[in-house]
Protein backbone atom coordinates (compact mmCIF):
# COMPACT_ATOMS: atom_id res chain seq x y z
CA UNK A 1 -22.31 19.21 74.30
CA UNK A 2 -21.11 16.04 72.83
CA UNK A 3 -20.48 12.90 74.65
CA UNK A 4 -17.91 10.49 74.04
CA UNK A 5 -20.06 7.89 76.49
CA UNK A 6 -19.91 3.95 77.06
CA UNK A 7 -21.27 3.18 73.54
CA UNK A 8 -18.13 4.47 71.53
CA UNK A 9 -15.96 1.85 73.46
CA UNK A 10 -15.03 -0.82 71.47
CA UNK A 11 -14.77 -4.12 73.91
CA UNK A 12 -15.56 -6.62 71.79
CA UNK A 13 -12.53 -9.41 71.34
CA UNK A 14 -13.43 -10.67 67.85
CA UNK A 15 -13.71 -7.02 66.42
CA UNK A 16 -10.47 -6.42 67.40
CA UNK A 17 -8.93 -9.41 66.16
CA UNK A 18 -10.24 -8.80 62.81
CA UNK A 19 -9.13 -5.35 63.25
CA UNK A 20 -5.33 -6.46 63.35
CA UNK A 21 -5.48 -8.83 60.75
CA UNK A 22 -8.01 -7.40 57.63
CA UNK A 23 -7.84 -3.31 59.34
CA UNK A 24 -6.03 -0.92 57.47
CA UNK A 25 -3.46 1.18 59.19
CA UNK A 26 -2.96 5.77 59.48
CA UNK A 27 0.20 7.26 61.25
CA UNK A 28 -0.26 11.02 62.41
CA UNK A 29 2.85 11.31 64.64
CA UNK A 30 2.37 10.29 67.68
CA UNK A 31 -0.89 8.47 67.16
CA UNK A 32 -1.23 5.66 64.58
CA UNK A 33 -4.85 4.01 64.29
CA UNK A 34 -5.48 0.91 62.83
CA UNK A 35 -9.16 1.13 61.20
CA UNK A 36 -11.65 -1.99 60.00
CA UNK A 37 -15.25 -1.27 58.51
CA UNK A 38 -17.39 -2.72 60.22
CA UNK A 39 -21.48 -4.50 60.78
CA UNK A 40 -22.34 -3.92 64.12
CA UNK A 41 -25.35 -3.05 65.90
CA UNK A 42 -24.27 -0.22 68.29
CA UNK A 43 -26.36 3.08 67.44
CA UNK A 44 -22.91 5.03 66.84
CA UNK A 45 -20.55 5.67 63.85
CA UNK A 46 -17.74 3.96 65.44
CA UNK A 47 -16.11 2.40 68.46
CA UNK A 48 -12.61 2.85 69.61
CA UNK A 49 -9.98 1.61 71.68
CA UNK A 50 -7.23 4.09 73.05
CA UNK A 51 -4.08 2.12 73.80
CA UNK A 52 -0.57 3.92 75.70
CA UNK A 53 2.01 1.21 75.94
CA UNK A 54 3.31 0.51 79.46
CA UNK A 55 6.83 0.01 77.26
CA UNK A 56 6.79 3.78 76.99
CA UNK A 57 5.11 4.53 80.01
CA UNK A 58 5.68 2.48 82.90
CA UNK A 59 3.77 3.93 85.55
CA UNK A 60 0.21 3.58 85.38
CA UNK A 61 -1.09 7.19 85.93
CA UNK A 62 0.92 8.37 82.99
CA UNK A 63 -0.80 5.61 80.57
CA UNK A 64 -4.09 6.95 82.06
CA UNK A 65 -3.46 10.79 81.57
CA UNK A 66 -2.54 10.21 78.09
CA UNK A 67 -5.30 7.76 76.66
CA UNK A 68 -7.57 10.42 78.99
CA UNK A 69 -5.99 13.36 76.67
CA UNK A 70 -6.51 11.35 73.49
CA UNK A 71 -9.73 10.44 74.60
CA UNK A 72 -10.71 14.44 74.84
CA UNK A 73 -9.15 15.17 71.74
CA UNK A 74 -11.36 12.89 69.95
CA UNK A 75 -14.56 13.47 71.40
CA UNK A 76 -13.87 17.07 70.10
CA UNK A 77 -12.87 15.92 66.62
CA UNK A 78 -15.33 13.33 66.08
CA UNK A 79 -17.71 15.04 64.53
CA UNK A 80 -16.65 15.27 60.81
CA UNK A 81 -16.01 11.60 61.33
CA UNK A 82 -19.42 10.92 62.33
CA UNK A 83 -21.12 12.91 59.46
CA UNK A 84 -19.52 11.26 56.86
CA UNK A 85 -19.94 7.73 58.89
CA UNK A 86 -23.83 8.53 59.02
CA UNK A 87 -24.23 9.81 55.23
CA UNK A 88 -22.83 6.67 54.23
CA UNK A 89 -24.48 4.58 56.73
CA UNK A 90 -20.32 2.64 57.61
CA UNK A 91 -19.17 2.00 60.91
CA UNK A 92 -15.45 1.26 61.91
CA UNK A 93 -13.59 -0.06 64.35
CA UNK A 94 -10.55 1.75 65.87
CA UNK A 95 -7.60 1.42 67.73
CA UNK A 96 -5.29 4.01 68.47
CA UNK A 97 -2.21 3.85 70.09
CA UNK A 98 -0.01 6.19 70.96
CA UNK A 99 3.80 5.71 69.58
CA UNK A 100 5.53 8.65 71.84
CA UNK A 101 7.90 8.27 74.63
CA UNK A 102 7.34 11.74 76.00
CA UNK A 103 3.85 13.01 76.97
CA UNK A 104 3.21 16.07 74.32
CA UNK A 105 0.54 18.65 75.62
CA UNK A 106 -2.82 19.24 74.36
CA UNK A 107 -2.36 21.14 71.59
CA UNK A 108 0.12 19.54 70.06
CA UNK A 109 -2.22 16.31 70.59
CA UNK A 110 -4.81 18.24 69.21
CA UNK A 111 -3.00 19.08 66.00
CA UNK A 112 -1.89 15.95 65.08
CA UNK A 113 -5.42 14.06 66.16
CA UNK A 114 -7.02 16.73 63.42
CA UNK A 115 -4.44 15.82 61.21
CA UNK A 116 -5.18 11.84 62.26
CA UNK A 117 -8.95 12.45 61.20
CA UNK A 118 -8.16 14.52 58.16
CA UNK A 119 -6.27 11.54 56.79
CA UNK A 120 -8.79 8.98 57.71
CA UNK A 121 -12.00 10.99 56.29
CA UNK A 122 -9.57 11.33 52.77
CA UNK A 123 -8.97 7.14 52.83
CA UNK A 124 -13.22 6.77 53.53
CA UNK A 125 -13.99 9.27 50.82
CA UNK A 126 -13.16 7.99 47.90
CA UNK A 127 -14.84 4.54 48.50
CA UNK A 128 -18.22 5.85 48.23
């Protein structure tokens, strides 16, 4: 069983800043992640933040279910991330956000957040 725990959370103000500004940016309809290698001393591959906009979703819940279903799709589809992460001895920053008005299900989620990391492992691939 993998665990997508407190460690994977990316909280830190700076990292995010930078992450704007220098990060590169991936669009897998709905999800678009914004991506910045980073030097940081957490023992995992990477941290992310999972952002819903209250724009598209104004009621609170809604936000929650769907950075809760993005949340599960990654922890699920981390894995090839983390290989290659761990083999190269990188670790990134994310942020992704979904960019949907309507709430898709799971699967569809899950399609495009396989998609999302098949792009993402292609862009880190090459730099080695």
């Amino acid at each position: 069983m993998e665990h997508f725990g407190k460690a994977y959370k990316l909280c830190s103000r700076k990292t995010i800043g930078r992450l704007f500004k220098e990060g590169k940016q991936l669009r897998a309809f709905p999800l678009s992640v914004s991506y910045l290698e980073v030097e940081n001393s957490e023992k995992v591959p990477f941290q992310v933040v999972i952002s819903a906009p209250k724009r598209q979703f104004k009621r609170a819940h809604d936000r929650n279910y769907v950075k809760r279903l993005i949340k599960e799709v990654l922890r699920k589809e981390k894995q090839p991330l983390e290989d290659l992460l761990r083999a190269s001895g990188k670790q990134l920053a994310l942020f992704i956000v979904y960019t949907n008005k309507e709430v898709l299900t799971y699967p569809e989620l899950e399609k495009s957040a396989k998609k999302l990391v098949g792009k993402l492992l292609a862009e880190l691939q090459p730099a080695e």
